[in-house]
C-alpha atoms as a PDB file:
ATOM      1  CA  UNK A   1     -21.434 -44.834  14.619  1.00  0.00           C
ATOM      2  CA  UNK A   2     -22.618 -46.389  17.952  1.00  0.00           C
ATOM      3  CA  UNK A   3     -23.264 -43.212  18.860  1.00  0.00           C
ATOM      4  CA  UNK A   4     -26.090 -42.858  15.906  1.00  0.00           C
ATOM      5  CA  UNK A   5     -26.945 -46.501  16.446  1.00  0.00           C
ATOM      6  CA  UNK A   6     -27.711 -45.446  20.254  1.00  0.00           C
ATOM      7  CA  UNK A   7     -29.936 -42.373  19.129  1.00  0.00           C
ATOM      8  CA  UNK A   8     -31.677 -44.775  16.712  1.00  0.00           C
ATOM      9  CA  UNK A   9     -32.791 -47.234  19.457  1.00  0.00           C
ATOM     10  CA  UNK A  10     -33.684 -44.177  21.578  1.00  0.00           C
ATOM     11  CA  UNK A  11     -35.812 -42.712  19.443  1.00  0.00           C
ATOM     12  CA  UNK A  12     -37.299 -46.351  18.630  1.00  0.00           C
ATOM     13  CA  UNK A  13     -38.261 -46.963  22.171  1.00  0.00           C
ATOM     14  CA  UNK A  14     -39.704 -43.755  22.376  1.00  0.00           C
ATOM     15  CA  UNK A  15     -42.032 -44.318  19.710  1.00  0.00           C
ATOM     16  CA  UNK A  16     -42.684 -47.529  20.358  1.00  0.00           C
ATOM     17  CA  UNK A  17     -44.059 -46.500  24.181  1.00  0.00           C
ATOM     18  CA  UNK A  18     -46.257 -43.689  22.728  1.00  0.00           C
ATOM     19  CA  UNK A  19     -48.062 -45.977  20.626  1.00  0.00           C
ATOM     20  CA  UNK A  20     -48.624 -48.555  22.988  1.00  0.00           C
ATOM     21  CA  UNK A  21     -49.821 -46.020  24.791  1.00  0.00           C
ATOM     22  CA  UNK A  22     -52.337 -44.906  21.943  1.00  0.00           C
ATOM     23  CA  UNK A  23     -53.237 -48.531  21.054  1.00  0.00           C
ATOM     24  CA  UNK A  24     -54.070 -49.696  24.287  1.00  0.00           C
ATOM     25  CA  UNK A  25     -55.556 -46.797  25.900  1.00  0.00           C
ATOM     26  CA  UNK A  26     -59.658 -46.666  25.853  1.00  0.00           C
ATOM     27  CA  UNK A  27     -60.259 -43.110  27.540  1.00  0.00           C
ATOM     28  CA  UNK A  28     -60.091 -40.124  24.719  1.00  0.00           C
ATOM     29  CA  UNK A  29     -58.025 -37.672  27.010  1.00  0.00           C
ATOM     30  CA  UNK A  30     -55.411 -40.523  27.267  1.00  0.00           C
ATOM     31  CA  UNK A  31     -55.138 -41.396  23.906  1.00  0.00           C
ATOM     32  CA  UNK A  32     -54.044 -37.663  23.830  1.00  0.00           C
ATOM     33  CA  UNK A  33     -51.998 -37.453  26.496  1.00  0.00           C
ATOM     34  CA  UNK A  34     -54.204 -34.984  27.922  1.00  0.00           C
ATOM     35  CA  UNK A  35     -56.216 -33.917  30.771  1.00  0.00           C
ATOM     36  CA  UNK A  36     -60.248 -33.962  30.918  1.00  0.00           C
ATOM     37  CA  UNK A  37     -59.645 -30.132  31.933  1.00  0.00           C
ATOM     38  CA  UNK A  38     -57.316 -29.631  29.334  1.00  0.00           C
ATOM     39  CA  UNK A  39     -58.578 -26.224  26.897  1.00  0.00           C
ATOM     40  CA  UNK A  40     -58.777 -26.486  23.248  1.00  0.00           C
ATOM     41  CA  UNK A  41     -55.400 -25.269  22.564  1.00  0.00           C
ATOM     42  CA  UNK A  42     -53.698 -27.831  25.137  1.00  0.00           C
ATOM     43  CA  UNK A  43     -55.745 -30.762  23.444  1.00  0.00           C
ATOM     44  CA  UNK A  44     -54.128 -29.327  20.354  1.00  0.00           C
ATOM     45  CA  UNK A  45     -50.694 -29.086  21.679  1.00  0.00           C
ATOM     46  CA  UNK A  46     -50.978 -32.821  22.578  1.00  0.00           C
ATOM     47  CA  UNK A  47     -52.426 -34.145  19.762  1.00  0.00           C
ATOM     48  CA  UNK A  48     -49.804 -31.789  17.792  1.00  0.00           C
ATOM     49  CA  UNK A  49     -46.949 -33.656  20.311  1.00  0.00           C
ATOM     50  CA  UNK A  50     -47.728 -37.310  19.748  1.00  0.00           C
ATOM     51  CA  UNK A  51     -48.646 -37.406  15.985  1.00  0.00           C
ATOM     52  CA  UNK A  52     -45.603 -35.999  15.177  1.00  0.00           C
ATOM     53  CA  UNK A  53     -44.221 -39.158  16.911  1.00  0.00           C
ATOM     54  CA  UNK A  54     -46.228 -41.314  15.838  1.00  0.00           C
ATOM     55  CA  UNK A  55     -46.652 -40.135  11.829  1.00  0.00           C
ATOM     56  CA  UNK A  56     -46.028 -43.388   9.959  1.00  0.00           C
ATOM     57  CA  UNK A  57     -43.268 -40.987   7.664  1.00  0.00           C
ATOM     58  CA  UNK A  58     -41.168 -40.488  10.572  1.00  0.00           C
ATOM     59  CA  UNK A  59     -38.095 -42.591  10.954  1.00  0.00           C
ATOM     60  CA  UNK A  60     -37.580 -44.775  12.817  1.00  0.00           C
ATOM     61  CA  UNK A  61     -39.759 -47.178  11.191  1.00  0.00           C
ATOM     62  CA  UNK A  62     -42.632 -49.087  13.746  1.00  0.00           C
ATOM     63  CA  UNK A  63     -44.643 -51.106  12.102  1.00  0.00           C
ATOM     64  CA  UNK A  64     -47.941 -49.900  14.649  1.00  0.00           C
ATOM     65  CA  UNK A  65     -47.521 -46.112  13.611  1.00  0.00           C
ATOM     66  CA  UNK A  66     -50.150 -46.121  11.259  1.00  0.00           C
ATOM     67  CA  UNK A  67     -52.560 -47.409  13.091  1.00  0.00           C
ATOM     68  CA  UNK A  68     -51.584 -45.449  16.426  1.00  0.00           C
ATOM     69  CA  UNK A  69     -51.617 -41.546  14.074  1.00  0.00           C
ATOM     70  CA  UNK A  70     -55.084 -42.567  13.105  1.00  0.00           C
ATOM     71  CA  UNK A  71     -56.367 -43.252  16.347  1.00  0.00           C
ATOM     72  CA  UNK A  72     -54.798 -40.171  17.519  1.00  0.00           C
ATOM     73  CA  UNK A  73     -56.641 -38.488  14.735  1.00  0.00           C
ATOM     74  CA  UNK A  74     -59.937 -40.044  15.844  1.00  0.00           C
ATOM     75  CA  UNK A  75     -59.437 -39.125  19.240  1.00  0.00           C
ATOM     76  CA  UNK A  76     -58.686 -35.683  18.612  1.00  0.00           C
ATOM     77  CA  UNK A  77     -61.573 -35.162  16.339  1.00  0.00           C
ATOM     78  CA  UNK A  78     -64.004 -36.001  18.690  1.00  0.00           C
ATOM     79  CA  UNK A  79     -62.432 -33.539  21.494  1.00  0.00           C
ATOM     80  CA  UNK A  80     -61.769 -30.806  19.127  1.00  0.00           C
ATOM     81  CA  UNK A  81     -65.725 -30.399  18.562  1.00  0.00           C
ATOM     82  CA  UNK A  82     -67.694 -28.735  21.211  1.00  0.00           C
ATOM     83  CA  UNK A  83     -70.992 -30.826  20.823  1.00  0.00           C
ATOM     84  CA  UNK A  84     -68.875 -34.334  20.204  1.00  0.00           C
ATOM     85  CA  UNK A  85     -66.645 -33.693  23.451  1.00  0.00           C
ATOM     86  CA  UNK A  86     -69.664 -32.746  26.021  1.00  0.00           C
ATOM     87  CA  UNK A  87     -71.764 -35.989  24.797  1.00  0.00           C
ATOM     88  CA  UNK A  88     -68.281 -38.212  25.403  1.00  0.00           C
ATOM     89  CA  UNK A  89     -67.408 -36.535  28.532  1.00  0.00           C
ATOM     90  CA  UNK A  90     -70.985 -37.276  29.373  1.00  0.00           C
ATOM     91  CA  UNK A  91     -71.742 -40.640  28.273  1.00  0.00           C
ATOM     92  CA  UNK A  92     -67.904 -41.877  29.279  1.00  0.00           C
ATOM     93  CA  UNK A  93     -68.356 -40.388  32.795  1.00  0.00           C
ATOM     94  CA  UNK A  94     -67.152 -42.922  35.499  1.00  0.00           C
ATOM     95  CA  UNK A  95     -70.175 -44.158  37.352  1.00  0.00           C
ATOM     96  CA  UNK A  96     -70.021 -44.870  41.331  1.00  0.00           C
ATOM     97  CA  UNK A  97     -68.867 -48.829  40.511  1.00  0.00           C
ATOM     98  CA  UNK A  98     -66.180 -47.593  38.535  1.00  0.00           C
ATOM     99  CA  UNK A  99     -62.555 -46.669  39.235  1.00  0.00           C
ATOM    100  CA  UNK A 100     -61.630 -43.030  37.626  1.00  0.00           C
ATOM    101  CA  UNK A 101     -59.498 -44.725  35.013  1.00  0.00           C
ATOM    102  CA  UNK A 102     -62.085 -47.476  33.510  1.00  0.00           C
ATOM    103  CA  UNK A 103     -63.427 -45.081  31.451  1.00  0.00           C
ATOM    104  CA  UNK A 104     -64.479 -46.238  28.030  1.00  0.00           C
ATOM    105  CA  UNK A 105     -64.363 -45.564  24.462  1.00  0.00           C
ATOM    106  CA  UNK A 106     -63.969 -47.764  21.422  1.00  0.00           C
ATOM    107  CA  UNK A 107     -65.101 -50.759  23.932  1.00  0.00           C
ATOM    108  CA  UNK A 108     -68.071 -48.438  25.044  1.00  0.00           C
ATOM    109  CA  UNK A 109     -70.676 -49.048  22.483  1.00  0.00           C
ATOM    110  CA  UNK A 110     -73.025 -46.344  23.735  1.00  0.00           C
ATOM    111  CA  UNK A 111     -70.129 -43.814  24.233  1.00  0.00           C
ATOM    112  CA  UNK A 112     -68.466 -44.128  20.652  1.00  0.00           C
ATOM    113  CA  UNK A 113     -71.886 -43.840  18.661  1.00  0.00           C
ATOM    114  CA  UNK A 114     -73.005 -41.125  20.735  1.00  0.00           C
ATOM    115  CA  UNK A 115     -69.585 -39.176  19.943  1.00  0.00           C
ATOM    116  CA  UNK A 116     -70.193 -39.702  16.260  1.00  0.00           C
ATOM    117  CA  UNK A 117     -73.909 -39.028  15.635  1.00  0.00           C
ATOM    118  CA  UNK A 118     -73.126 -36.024  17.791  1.00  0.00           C
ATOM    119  CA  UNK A 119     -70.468 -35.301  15.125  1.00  0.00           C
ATOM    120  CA  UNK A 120     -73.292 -36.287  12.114  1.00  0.00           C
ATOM    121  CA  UNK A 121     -75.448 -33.526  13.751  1.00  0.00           C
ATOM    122  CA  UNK A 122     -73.297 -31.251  13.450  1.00  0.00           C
ATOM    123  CA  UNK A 123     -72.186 -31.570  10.341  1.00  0.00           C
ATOM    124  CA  UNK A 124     -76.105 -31.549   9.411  1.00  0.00           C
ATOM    125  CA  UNK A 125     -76.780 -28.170  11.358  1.00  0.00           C
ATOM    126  CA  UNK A 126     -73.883 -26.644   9.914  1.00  0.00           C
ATOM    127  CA  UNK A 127     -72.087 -27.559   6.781  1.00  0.00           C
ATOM    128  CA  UNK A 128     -74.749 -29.490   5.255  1.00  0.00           C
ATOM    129  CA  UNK A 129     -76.758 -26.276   4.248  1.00  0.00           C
ATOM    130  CA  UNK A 130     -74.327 -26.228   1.485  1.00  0.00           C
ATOM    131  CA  UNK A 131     -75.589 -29.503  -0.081  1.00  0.00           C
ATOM    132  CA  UNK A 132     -79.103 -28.242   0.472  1.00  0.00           C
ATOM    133  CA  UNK A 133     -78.448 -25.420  -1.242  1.00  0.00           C
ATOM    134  CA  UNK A 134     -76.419 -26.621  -4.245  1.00  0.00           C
ATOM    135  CA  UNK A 135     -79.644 -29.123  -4.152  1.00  0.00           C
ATOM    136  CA  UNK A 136     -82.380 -26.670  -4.511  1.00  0.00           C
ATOM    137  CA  UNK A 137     -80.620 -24.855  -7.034  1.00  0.00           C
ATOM    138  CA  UNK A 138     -80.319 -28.217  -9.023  1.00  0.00           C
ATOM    139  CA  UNK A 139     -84.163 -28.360  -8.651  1.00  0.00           C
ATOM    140  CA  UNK A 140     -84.661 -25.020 -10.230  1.00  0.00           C
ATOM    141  CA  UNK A 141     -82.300 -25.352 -13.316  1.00  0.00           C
ATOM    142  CA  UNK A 142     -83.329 -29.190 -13.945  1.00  0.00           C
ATOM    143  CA  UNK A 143     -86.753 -30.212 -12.047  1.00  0.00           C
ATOM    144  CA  UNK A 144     -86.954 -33.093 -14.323  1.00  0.00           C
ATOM    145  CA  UNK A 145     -83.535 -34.514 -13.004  1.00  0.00           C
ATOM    146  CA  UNK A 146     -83.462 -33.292  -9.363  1.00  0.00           C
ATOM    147  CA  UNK A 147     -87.074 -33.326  -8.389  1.00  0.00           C
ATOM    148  CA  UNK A 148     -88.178 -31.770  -5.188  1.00  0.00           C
ATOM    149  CA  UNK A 149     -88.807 -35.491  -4.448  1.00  0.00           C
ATOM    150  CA  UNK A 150     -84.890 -35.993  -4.365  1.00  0.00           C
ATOM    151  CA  UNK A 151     -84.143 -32.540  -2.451  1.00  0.00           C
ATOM    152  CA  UNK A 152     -86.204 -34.321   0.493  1.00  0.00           C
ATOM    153  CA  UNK A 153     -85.351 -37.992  -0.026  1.00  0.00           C
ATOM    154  CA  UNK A 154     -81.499 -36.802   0.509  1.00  0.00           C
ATOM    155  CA  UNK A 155     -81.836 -34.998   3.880  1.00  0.00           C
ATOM    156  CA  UNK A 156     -84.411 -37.946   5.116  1.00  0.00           C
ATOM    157  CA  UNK A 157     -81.567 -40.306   4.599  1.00  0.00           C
ATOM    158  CA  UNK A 158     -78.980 -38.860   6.615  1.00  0.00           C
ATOM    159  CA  UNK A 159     -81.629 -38.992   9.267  1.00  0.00           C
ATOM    160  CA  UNK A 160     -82.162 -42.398   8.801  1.00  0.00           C
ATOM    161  CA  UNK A 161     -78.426 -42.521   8.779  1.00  0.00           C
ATOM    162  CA  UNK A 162     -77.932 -40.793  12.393  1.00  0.00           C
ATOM    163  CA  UNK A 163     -80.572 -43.104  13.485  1.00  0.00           C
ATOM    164  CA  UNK A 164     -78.083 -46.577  12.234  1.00  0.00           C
ATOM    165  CA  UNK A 165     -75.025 -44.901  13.533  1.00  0.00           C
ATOM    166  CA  UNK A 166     -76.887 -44.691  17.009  1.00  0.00           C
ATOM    167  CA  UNK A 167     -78.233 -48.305  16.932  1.00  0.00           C
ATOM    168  CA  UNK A 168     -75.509 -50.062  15.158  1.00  0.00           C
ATOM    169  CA  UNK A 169     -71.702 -49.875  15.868  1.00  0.00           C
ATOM    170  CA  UNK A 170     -70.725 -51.005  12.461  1.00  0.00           C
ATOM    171  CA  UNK A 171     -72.648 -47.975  10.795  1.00  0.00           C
ATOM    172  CA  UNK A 172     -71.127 -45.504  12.936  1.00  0.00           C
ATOM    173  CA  UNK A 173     -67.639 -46.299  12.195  1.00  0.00           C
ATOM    174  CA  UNK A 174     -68.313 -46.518   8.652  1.00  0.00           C
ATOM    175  CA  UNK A 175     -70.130 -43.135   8.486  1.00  0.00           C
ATOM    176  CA  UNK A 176     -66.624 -41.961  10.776  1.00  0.00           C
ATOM    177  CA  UNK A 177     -64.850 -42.447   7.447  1.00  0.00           C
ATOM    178  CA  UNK A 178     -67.084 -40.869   5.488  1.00  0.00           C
ATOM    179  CA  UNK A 179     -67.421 -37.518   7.758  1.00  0.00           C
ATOM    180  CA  UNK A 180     -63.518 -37.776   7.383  1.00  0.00           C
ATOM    181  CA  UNK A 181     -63.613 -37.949   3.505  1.00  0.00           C
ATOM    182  CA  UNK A 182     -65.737 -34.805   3.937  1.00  0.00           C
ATOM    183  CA  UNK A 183     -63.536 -32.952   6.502  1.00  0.00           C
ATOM    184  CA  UNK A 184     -60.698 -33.216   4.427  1.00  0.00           C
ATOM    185  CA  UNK A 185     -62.352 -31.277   1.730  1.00  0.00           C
ATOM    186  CA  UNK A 186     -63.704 -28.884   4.146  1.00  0.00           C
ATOM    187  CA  UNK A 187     -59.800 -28.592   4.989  1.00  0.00           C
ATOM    188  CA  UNK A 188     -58.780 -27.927   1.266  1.00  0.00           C
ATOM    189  CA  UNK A 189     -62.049 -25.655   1.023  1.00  0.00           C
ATOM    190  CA  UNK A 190     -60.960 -23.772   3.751  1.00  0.00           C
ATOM    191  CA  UNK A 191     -57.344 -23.094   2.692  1.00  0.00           C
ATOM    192  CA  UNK A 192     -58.172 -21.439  -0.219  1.00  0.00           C
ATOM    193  CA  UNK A 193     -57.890 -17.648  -0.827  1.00  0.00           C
ATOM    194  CA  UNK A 194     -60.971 -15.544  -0.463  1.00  0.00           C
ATOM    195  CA  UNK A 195     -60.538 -14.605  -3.993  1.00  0.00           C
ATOM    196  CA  UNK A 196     -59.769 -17.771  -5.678  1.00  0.00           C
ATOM    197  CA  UNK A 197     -63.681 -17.951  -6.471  1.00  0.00           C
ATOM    198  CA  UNK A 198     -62.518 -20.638  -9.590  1.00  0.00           C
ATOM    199  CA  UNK A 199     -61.248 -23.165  -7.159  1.00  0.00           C
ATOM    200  CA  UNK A 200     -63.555 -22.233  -4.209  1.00  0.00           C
ATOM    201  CA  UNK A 201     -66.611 -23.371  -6.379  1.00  0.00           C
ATOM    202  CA  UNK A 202     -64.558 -26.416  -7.793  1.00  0.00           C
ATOM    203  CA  UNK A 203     -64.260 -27.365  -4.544  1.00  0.00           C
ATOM    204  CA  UNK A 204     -67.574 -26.646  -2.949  1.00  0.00           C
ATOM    205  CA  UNK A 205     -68.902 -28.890  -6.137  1.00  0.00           C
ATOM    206  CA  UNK A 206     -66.449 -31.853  -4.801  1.00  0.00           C
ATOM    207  CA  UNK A 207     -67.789 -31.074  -1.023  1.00  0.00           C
ATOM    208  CA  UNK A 208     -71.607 -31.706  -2.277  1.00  0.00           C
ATOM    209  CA  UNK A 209     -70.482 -35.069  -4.096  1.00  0.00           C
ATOM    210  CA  UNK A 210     -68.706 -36.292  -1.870  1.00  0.00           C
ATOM    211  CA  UNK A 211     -71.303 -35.569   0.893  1.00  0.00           C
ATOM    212  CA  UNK A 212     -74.026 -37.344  -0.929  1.00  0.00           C
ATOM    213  CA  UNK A 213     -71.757 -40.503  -1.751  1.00  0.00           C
ATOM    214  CA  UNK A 214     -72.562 -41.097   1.734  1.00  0.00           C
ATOM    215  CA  UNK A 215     -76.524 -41.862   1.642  1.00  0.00           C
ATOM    216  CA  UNK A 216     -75.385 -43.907  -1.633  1.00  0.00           C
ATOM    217  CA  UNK A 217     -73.019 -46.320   0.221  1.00  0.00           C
ATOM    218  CA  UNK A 218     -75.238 -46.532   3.253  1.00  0.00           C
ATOM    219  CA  UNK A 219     -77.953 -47.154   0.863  1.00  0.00           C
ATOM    220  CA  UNK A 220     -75.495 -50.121  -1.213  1.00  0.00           C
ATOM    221  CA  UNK A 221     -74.808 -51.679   1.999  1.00  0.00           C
ATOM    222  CA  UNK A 222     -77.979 -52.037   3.382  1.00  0.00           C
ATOM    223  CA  UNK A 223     -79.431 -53.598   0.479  1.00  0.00           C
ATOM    224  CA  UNK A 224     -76.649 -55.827  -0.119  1.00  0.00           C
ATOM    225  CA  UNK A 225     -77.016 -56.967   3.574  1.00  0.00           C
ATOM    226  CA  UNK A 226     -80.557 -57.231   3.088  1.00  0.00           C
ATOM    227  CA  UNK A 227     -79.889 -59.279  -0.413  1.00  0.00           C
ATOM    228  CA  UNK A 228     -77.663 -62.012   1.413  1.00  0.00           C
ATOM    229  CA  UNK A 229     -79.952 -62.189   4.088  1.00  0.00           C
ATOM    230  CA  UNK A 230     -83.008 -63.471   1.688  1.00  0.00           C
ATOM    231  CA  UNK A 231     -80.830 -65.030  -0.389  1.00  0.00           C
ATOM    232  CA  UNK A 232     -79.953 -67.001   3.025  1.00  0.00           C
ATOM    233  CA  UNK A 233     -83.283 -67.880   3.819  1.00  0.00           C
ATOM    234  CA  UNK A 234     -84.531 -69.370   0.480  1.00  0.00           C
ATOM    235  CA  UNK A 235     -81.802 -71.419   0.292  1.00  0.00           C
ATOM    236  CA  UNK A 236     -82.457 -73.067   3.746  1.00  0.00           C
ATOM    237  CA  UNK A 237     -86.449 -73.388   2.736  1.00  0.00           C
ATOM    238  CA  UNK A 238     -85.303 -74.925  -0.103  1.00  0.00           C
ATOM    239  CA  UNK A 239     -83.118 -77.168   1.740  1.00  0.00           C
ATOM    240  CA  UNK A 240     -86.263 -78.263   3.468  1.00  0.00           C
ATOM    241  CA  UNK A 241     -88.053 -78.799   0.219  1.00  0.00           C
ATOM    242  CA  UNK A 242     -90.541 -75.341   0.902  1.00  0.00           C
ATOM    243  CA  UNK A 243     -90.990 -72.983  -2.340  1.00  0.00           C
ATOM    244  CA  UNK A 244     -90.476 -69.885  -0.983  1.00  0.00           C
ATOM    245  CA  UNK A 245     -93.838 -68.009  -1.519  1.00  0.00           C
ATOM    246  CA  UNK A 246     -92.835 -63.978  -0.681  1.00  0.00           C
ATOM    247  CA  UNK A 247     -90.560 -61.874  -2.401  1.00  0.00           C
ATOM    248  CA  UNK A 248     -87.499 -59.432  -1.222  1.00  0.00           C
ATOM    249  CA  UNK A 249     -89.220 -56.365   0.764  1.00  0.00           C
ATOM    250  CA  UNK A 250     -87.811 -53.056   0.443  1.00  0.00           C
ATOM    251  CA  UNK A 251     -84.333 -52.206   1.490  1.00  0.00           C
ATOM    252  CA  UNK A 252     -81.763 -49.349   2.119  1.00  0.00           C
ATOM    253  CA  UNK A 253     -82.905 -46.226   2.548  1.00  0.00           C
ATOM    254  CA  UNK A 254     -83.414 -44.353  -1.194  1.00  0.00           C
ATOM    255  CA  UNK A 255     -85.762 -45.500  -3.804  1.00  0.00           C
ATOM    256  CA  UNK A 256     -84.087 -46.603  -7.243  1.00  0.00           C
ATOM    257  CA  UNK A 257     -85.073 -42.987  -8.673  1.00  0.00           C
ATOM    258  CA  UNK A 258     -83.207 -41.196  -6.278  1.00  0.00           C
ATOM    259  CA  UNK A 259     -80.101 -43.078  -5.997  1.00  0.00           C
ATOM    260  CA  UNK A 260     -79.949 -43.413  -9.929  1.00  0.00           C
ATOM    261  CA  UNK A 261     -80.178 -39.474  -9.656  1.00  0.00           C
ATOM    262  CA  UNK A 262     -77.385 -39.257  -6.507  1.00  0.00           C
ATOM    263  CA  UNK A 263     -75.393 -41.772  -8.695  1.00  0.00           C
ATOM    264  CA  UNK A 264     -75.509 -39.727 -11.655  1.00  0.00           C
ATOM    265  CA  UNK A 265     -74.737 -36.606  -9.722  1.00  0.00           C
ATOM    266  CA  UNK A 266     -71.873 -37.750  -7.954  1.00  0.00           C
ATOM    267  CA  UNK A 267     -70.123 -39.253 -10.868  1.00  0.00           C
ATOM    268  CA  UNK A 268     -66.518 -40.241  -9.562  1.00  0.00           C
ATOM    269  CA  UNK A 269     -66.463 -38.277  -6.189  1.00  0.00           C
ATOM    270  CA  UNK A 270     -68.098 -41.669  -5.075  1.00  0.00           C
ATOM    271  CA  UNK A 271     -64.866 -43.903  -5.521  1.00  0.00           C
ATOM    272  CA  UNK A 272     -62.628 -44.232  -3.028  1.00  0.00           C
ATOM    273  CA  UNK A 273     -60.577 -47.350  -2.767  1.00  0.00           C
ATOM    274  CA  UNK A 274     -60.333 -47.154   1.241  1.00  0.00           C
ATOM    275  CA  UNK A 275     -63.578 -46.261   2.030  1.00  0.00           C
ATOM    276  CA  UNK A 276     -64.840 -48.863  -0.424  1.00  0.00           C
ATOM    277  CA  UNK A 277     -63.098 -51.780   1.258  1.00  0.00           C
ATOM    278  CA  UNK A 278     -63.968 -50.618   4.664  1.00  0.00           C
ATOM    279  CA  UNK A 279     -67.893 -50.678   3.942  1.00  0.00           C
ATOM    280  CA  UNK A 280     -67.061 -54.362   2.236  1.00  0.00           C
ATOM    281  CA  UNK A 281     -64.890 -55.664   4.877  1.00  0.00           C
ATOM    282  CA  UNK A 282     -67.270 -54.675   7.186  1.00  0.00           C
ATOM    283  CA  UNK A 283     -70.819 -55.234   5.881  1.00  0.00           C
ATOM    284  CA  UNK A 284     -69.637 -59.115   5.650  1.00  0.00           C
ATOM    285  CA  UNK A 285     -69.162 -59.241  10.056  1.00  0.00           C
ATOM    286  CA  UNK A 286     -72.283 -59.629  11.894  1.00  0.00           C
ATOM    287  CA  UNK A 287     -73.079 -55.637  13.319  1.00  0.00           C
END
């Protein structure tokens, strides 16, 4: 019995130093474990290596290992793309007043939006010819619902959207959790037989929904931040006895038609409980 009771606390103290490791490092490559050299395959081995430690099913229990797998996960997303790890290696670079290991990342505000919208852009260069696609042929079977008007409104908005994650740090960990709502579609998409064309095009339906939830929350949030905002400012004009003589101006970044039609479209792919209270908890903390 001690014997399991000493394996227990080994194992314990072995997960507890590899997530105060995670928590507490800034740089990437050290959240990893892993060189700035390191190839693809070794930043998978590593990533492979500590999440297996630090997956919150793992006994023993530490009440840190969720939080430590998904920053693992984070990490590991933006070093497992190409175009997101040469903008990070870039814009984290050490300058000539720094020492090697002052490198930054979630406390570099230039460094983590950069990594993301360079994520966003890919996603938009690559996958998201899908959603155009499934778009235009919307247009041609119903031009009354999905106008041509909607077809552009859609890809103008995750422009808009690349433009808030690279201004605003909020935005660009919010749009973070939507590209990972995506990805793990993509996943499921991408595990399915060649043949299985019934649940390929089930899925590739879910991948376009779930894609343009995101305009639709970015959309939400802007004009509910926008909302308390005026609703701030009349009520301190009033408080100095002034009728407030304008009105609301134009918020978010889809006009009622099109986000009626992206609501309609997306039906229930647009709920996600997580996601949801993310965008709430943050949209009430100043950006």
């Amino acid at each position: 019995m001690s014997g399991d009771n000493h394996r227990t606390q080994s194992a314990l103290e072995q997960k507890d130093d590899i997530i105060q490791r995670v928590l507490h490092e800034e740089d990437l490559y050290k959240i990893l474990g892993a060189s700035r050299s390191a190839t693809p395959a070794e930043l998978r081995r590593c990533y492979l290596e500590r999440s297996k430690i630090c997956h919150p099913d793992k006994p023993p229990f530490h009440e840190s290992s969720t939080s430590a797998f998904q920053r693992l996960g984070f990490a590991f997303e933006i070093l497992k793309s190409p175009s997101a790890r040469r903008t990070y290696d870039r814009a984290s670079k050490p300058s000539s007043t720094q020492l090697p290991d002052k490198t930054t990342f979630l406390g570099g505000e230039y460094t983590f939006r950069s990594a993301v919208e360079a994520i966003l852009h890919e996603f938009m260069t690559g996958d998201f010819v899908i959603v155009r696609r499934w778009l235009e042929s919307l247009h041609s079977q119903y031009p009354n619902l999905v106008s041509e008007e909607v077809v552009i409104n859609v890809e103008r908005s995750f422009i808009r959207i690349r433009e808030l994650v690279l201004t605003t740090r909020t935005y660009a960990l919010l749009i973070y959790i939507e590209l990972g709502r995506i990805h793990r579609v993509q996943k499921q998409l991408m595990g399915l037989g060649y043949l299985d064309v019934l649940g390929r095009a089930r899925l590739t339906i879910h991948l376009v929904r779930v894609t343009l939830a995101v305009p639709m929350r970015v959309d939400r949030a802007l004009k509910q931040r926008e909302e308390k905002a005026w609703r701030a400012k009349v009520a301190g004009l009033q408080a100095r006895g002034i009728t407030p003589t304008e009105t609301m101006g134009r918020a978010g970044i889809l006009n009622e038609r099109v986000s009626k039609v992206l609501e309609f479209i997306v039906g229930t792919a647009g709920k996600d409980e997580g996601a949801d209270e993310a965008w709430s908890t943050s949209m009430g903390k100043p950006s």
